[in-house]
Protein backbone atom coordinates (compact mmCIF):
# COMPACT_ATOMS: atom_id res chain seq x y z
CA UNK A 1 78.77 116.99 59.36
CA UNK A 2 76.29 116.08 61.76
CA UNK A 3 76.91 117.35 65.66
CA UNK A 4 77.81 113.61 67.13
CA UNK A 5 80.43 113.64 64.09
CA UNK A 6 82.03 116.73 65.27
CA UNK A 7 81.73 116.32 68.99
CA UNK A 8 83.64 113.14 67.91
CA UNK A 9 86.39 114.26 65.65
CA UNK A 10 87.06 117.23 68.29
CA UNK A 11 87.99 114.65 71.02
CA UNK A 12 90.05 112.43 68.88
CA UNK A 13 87.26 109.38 68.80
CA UNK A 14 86.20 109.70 65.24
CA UNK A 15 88.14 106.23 64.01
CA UNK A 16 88.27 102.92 65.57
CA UNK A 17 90.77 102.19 67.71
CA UNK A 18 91.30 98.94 66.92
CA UNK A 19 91.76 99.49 62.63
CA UNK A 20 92.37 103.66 62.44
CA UNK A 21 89.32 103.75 60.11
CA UNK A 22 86.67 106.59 60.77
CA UNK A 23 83.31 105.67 62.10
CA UNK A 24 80.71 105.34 59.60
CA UNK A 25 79.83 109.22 59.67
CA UNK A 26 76.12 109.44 61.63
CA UNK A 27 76.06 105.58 61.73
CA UNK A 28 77.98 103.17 64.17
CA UNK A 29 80.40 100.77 63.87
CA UNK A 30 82.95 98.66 65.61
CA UNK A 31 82.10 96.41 68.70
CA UNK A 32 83.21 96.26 72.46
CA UNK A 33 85.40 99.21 72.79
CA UNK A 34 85.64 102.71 72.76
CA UNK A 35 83.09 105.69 73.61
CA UNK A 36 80.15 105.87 71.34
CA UNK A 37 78.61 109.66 71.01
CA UNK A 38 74.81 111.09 70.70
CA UNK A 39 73.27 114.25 70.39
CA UNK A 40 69.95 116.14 70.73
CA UNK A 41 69.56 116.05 66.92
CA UNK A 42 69.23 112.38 66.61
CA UNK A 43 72.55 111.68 65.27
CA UNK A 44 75.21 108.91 66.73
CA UNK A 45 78.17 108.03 65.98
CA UNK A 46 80.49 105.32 67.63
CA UNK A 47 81.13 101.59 68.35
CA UNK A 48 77.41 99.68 68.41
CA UNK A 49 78.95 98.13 71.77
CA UNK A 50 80.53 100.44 73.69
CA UNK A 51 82.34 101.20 77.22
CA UNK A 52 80.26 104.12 77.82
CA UNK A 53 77.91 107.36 76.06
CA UNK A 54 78.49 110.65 75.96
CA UNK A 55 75.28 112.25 75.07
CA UNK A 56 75.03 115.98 74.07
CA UNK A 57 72.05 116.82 75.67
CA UNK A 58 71.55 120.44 74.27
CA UNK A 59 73.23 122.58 71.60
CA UNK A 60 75.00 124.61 74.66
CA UNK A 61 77.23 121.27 75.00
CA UNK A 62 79.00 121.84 71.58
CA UNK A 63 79.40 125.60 72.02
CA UNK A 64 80.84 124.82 75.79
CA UNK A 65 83.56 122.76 73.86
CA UNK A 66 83.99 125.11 70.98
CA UNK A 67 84.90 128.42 73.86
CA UNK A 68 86.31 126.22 76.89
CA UNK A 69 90.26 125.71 76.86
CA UNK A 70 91.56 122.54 77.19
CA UNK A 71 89.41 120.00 79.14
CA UNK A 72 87.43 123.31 80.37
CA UNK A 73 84.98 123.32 77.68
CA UNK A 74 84.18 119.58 78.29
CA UNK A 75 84.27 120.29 82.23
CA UNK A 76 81.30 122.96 82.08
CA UNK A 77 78.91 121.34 79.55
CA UNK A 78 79.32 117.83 81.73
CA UNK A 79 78.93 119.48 85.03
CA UNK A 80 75.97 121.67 84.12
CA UNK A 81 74.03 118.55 82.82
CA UNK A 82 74.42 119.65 78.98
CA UNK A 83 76.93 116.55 78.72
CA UNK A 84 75.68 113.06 80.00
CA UNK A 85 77.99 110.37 80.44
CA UNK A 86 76.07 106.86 80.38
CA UNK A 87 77.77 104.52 81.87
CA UNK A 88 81.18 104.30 84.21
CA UNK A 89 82.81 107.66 84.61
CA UNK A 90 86.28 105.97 84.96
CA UNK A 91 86.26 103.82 82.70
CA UNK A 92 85.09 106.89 80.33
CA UNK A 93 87.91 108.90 81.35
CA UNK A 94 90.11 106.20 80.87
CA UNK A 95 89.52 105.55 77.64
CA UNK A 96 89.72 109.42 76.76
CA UNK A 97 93.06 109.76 78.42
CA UNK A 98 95.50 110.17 76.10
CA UNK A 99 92.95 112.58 73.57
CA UNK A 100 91.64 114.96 75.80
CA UNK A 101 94.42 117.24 76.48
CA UNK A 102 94.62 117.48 72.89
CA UNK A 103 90.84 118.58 71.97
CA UNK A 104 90.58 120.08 68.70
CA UNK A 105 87.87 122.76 69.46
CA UNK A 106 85.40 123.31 66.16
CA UNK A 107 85.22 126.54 65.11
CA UNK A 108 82.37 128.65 64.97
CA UNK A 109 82.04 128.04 61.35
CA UNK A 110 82.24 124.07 62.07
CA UNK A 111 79.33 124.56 64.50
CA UNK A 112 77.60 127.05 62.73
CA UNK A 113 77.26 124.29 59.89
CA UNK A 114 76.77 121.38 61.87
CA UNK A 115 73.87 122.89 63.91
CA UNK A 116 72.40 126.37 62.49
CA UNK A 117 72.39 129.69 64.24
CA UNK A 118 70.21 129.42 67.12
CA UNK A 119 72.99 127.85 68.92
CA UNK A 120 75.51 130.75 68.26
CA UNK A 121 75.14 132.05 71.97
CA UNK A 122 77.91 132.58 74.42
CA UNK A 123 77.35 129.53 77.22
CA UNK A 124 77.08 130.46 81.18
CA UNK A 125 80.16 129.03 83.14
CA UNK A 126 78.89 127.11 86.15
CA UNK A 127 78.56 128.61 89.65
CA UNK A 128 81.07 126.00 90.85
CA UNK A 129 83.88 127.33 88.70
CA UNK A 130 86.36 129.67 90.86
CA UNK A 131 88.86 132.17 89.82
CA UNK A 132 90.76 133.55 93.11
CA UNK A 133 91.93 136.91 93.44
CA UNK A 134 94.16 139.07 95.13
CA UNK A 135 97.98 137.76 95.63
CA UNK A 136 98.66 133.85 95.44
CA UNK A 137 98.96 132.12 98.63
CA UNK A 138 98.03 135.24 100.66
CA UNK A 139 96.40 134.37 103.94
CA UNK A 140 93.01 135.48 102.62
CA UNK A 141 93.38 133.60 99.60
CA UNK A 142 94.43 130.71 101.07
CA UNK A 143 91.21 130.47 103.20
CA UNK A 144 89.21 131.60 100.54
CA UNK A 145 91.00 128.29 98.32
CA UNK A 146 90.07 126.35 101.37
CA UNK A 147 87.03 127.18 102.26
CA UNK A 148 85.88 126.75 98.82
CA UNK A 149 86.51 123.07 98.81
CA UNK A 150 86.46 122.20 102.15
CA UNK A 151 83.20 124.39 103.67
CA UNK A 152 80.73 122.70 101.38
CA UNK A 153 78.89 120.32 103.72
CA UNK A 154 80.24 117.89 106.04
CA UNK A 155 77.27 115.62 105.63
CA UNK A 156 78.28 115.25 102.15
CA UNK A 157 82.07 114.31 103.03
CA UNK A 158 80.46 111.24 105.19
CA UNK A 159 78.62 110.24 102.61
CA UNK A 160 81.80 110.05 100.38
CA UNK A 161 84.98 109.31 102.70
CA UNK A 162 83.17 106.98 105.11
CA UNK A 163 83.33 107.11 109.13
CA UNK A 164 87.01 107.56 109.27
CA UNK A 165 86.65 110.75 107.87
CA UNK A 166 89.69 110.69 106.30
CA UNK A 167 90.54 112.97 103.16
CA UNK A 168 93.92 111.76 102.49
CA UNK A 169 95.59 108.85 100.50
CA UNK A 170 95.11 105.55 103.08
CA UNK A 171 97.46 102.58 103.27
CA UNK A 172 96.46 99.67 102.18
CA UNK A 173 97.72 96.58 103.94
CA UNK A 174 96.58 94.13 101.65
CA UNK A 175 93.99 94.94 98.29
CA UNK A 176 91.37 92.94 100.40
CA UNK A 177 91.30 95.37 103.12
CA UNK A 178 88.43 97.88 103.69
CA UNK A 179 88.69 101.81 103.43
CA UNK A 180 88.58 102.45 106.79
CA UNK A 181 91.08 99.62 107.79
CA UNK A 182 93.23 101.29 105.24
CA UNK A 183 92.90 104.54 107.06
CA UNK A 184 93.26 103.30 110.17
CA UNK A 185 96.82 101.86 109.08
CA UNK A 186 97.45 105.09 107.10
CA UNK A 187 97.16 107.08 110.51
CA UNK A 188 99.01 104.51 112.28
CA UNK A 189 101.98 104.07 110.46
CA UNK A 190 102.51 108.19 110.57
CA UNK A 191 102.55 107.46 114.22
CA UNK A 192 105.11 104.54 114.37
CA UNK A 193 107.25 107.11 111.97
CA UNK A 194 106.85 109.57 114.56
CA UNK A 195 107.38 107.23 117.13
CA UNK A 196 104.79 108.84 119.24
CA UNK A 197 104.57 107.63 122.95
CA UNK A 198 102.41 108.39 125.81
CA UNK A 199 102.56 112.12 126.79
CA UNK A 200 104.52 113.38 123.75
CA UNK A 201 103.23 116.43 122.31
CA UNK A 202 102.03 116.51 118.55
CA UNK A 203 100.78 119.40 116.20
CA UNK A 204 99.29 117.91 113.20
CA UNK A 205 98.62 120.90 110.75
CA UNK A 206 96.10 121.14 107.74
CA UNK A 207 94.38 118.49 109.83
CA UNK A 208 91.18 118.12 107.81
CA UNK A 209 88.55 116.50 110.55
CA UNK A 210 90.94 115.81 113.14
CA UNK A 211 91.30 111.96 112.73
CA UNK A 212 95.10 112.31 112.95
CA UNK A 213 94.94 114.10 115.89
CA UNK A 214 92.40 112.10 117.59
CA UNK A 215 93.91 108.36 116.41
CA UNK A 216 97.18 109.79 117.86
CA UNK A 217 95.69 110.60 121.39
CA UNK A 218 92.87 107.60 121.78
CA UNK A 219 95.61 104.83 120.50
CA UNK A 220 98.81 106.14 121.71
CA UNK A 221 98.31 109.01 124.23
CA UNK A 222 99.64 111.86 123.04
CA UNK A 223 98.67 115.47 123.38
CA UNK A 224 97.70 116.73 120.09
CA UNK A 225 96.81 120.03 118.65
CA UNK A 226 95.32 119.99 115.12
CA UNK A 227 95.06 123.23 112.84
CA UNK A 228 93.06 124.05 109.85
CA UNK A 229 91.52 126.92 107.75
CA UNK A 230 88.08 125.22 107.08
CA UNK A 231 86.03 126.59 109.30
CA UNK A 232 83.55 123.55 109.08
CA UNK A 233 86.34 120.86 109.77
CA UNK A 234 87.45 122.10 112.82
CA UNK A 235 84.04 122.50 114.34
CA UNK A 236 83.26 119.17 113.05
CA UNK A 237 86.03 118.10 114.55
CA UNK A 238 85.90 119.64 118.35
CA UNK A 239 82.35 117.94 118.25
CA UNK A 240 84.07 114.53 117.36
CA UNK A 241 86.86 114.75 120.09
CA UNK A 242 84.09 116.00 122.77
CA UNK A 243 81.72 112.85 121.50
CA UNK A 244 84.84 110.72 121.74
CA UNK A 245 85.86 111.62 125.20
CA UNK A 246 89.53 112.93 124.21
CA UNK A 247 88.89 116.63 124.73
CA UNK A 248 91.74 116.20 127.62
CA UNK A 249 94.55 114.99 124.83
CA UNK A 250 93.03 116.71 121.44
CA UNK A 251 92.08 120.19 120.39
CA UNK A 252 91.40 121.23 116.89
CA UNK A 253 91.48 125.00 116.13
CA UNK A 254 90.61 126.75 113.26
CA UNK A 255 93.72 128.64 111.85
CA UNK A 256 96.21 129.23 109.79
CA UNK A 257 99.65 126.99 110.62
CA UNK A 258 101.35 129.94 109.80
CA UNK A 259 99.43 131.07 113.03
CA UNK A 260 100.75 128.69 115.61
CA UNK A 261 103.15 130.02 117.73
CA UNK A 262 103.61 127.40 120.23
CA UNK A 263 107.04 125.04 119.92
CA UNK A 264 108.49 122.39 121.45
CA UNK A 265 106.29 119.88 120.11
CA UNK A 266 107.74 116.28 119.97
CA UNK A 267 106.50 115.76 116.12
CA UNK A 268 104.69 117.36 113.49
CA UNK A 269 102.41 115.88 111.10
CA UNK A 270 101.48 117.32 107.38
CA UNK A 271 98.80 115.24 105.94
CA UNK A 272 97.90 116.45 102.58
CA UNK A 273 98.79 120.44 103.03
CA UNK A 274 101.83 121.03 100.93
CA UNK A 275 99.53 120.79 97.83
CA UNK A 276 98.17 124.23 99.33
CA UNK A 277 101.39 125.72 100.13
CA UNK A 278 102.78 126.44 96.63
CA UNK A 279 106.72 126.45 95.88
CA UNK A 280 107.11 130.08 96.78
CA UNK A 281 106.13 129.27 99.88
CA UNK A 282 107.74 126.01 100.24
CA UNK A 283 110.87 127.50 102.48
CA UNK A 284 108.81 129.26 104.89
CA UNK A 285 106.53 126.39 105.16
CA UNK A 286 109.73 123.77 106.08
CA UNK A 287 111.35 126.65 108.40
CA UNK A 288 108.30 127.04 110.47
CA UNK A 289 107.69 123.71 110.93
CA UNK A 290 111.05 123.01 112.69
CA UNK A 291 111.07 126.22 114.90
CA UNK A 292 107.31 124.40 116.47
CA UNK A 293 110.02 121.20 117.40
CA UNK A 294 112.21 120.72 119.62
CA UNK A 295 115.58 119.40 119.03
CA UNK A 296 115.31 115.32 118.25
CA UNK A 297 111.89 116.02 117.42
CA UNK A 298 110.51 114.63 113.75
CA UNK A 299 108.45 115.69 110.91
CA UNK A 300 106.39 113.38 108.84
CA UNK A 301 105.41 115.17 105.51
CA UNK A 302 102.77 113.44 103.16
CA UNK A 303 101.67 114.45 100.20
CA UNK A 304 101.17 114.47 96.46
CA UNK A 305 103.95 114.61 94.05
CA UNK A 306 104.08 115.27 90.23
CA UNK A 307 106.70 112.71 88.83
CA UNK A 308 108.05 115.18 86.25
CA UNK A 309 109.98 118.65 86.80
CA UNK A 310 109.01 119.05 83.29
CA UNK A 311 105.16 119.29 83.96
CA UNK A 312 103.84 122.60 85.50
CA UNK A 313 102.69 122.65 89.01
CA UNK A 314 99.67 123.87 88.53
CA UNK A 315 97.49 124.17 85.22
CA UNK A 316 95.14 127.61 85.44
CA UNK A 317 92.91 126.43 83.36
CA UNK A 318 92.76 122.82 84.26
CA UNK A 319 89.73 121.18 85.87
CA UNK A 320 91.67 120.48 88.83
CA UNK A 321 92.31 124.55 89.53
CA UNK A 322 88.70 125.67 88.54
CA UNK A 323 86.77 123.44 90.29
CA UNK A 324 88.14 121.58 92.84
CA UNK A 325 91.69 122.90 94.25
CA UNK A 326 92.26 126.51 93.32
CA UNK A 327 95.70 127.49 93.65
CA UNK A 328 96.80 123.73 94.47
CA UNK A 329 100.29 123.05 93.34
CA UNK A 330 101.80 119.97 92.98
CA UNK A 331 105.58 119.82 93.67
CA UNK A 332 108.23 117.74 92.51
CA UNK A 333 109.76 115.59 94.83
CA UNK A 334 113.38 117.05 94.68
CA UNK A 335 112.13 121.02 95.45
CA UNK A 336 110.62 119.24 98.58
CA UNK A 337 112.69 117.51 100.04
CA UNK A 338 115.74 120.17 99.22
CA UNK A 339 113.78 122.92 101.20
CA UNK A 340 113.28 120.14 103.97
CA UNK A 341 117.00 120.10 103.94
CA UNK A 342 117.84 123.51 103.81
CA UNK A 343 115.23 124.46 106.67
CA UNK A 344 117.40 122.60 108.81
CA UNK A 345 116.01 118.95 108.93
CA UNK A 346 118.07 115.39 108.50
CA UNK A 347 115.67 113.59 105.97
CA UNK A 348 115.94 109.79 107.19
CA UNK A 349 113.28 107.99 104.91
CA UNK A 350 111.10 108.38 102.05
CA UNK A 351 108.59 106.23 100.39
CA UNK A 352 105.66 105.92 97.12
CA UNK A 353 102.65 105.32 98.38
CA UNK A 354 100.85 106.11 94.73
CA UNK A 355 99.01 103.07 94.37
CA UNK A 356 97.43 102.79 97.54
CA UNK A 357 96.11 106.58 96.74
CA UNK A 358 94.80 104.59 93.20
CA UNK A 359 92.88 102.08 95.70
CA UNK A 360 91.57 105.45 97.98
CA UNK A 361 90.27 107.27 95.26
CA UNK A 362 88.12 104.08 93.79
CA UNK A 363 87.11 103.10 97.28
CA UNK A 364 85.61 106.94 97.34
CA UNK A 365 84.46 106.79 93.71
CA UNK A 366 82.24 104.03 95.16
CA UNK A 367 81.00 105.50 97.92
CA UNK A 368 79.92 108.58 96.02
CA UNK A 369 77.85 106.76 93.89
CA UNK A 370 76.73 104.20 96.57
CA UNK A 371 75.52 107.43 97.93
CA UNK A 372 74.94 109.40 95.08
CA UNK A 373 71.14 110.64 95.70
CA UNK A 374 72.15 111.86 99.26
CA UNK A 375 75.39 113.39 97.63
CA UNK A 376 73.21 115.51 95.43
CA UNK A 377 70.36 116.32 98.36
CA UNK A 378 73.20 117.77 100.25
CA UNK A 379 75.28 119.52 97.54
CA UNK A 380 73.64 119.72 94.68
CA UNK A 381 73.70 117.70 91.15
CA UNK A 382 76.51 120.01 90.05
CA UNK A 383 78.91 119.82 92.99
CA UNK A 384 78.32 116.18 92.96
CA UNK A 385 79.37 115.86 89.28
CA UNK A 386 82.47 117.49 90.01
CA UNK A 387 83.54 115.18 92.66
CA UNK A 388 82.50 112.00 90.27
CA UNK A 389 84.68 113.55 87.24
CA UNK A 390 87.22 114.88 89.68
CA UNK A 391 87.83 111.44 91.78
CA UNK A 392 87.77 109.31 88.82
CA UNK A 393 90.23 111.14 86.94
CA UNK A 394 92.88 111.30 90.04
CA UNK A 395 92.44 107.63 89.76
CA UNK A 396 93.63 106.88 86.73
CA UNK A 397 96.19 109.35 87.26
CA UNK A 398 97.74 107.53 89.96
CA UNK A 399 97.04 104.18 88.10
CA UNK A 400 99.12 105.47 85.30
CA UNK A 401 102.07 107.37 87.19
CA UNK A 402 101.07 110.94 86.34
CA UNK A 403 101.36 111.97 89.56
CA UNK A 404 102.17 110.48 93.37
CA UNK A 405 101.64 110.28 96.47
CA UNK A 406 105.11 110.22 98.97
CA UNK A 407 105.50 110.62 102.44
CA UNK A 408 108.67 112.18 103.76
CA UNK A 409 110.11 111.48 107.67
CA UNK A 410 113.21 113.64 108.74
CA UNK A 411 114.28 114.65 112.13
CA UNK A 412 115.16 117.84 113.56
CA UNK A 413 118.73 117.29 114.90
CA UNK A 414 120.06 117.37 118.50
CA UNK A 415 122.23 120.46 118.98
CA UNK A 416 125.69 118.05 118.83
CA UNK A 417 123.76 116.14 115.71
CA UNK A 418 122.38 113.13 117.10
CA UNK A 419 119.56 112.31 115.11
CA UNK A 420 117.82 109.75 117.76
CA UNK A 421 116.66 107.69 114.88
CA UNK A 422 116.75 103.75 115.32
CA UNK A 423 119.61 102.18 112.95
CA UNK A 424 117.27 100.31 110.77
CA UNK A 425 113.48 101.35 110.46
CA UNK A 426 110.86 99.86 113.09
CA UNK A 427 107.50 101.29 111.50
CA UNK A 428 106.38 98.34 109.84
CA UNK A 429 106.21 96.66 113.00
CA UNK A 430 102.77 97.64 115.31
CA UNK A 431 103.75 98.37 118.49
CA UNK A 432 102.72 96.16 121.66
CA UNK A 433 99.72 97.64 123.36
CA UNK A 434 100.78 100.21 125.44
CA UNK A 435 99.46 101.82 128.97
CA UNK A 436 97.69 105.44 128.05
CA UNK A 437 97.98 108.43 130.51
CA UNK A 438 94.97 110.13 132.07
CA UNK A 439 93.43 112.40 129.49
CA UNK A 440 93.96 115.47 132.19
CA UNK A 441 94.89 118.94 130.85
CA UNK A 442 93.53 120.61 127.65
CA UNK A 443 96.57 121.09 124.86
């Protein structure tokens, strides 16, 4: 069997997918469809017209699949260049789908045949592969999971999220709007569930680059304090506010939320942190968020949600885990909301927002490879393939309902249990323009 025969048959792509009959071995047939596959020995195998190429570019790409678990094995050879993907990364991923978390690894014997000995050599795993240590969701874990994503070049996150600098699923008004319009109303409509007004106080924690924090005091004067274990975000972000001429309403600081011992904030916002909290920590996280309110005071949670109680929350030796989000854990949305609940909160609305995070990830995808020879000048060709694997399959995720995105509002009740909510929701509706205070005091 020759190697693009094998590579094939491993992934599940060794038959037409219109008929069920194999490929011509080492030949090509079919037309229009599917993935077509080459390798370094000359073979091919594969529709004559298809989506996309994966090309084995050296012999380490067959022995990467043959030791890697899972998607792993596929993961190293592509990001270390000894897999090349010709052609549109999502589409490719699309059309492997359904077969990839069901790769038949060749044995040694298999590649041992198909290619001789001089391949038989354990491969390197990339440098961009982590495995954490020390206790799960530990404090120096945590900012060791964070900085690890997060601290890699801020330059590079321009280049890829645009000038909102927004790292979270935006709301799209309409599919004709822009990125940034989307972001703008995804920011905007956490502050007409808040109903932030002019002087209120708001703590907005895992706050990425502080645009949260600084939409909520430029557009509806409030005095907002932003937290976040990157290191690089928050001076990015006290930079921004200074620039911006909000340093009187905003303040990021670099910290853990755990950390923040101030209370009586008017509202708290969680933009895309529970995925780093973890379900152990999932009652502490909820409890600590409504001893920082005061009584009346709301809490807008927003994050990603796996649709399944079935489906682990985290996969140790998924792509996802290694390479982009170590110790990330996606929740349920029942376990969420409960320990919302039982920390003491009224839960008043809830909402899917899983397509618009569908529309966010292509709008990055685009970006990145708008951008793509600055994205690798900055980061390197290996980080960069990460994020184009990484952000094309969270698209298709979301396209195909394997996991969501849902945003959470509850209230922390009065002491006699007035919740201060409106009777029927007013956040779809902008509010008129409104009169801001004098950016005075720091936070």
């Amino acid at each position: 069997m020759k190697v693009a025969d094998l590579f094939a048959q491993a992934l599940g792509i060794d038959r037409d997918p219109g008929t069920g009959a194999p490929w011509a071995a080492g030949g090509s047939t079919g037309a229009g469809s599917g993935i077509a596959i080459s390798a370094w020995d000359g073979s091919r195998t594969g529709p004559a017209d298809p989506i996309a190429e994966a090309e084995l570019v050296s012999p380490r790409a067959i022995m990467h699949l043959a030791t890697g678990r899972g998607t792993l094995g596929l993961a190293r050879a592509y990001v270390l260049g000894d897999l090349e993907v010709h052609g549109d990364m999502y589409a490719t991923l699309r059309e492997l789908a359904d077969r990839v978390n069901n790769i038949r690894r060749p044995t040694l014997r298999q590649v041992l045949a198909a290619t001789g000995p001089s391949v038989l050599r354990w491969p390197t795993r990339p440098p961009e592969e982590v495995r954490l240590r020390g206790g799960r969701h530990a404090k120096h874990r945590d900012a060791k999971a964070i900085s690890h994503h997060y601290d890699v070049s801020n330059r590079f996150y321009e280049l890829v999220l645009g000038p909102s600098m927004a790292y979270t699923c935006a709301v799209y008004p309409s599919a004709e709007a822009t990125l940034e319009e989307a972001q703008e109303e995804k920011f905007d409509l956490v502050a007409r569930k808040l109903d932030l007004q002019p002087g209120m106080r708001l703590l907005d924690v895992g706050c990425g680059w502080g645009s949260m924090v600084m939409h909520a005091a430029r557009q509806y004067g409030v005095r907002a304090l932003g937290v976040t274990l990157s290191l690089e975000q928050a001076q990015w972000a006290q930079r921004a506010i200074e620039e911006a001429g909000l340093s009187g309403l905003a303040e990021v600081r670099h910290m853990d939320y755990r950390d923040v011992s101030e209370s009586g904030f008017d509202a708290v916002s969680s933009i895309g942190l529970t995925e780093h909290i973890g379900g152990e920590q999932l009652p502490a996280y909820t409890h600590h968020l409504l001893e920082r309110l005061r009584p009346g005071g709301r809490l807008l949670n927003h994050c990603i949600i796996r649709p399944d109680t079935s489906i682990p929350t985290i996969y140790k030796d998924g792509f996802i885990n290694r390479y982009v989000f170590p110790d990330g854990e996606i929740l349920a949305l029942g376990p969420v909301i409960n320990a919302i609940h039982d920390a003491g909160f009224e839960v008043r609305h809830e909402e899917n927002l899983r397509e618009h995070y569908a529309l966010t990830l292509a709008a990055w995808g685009e970006n990145l490879e708008r951008n793509w020879d600055a994205a690798v000048a900055e980061v390197g060709e290996r980080r960069a393939r990460v994020w184009r694997a990484y952000m094309a399959g969270c698209r298709f995720g979301f396209e195909r309902n394997q996991v969501q995105l849902h945003q959470v509002l509850a209230v922390k009740p009065q002491p006699d249990g007035a919740s201060g909510m409106p009777l029927r929701p007013t956040w779809e509706r902008r509010p008129e323009t409104i009169t801001l205070p004098d950016a005075g005091a720091r936070v």
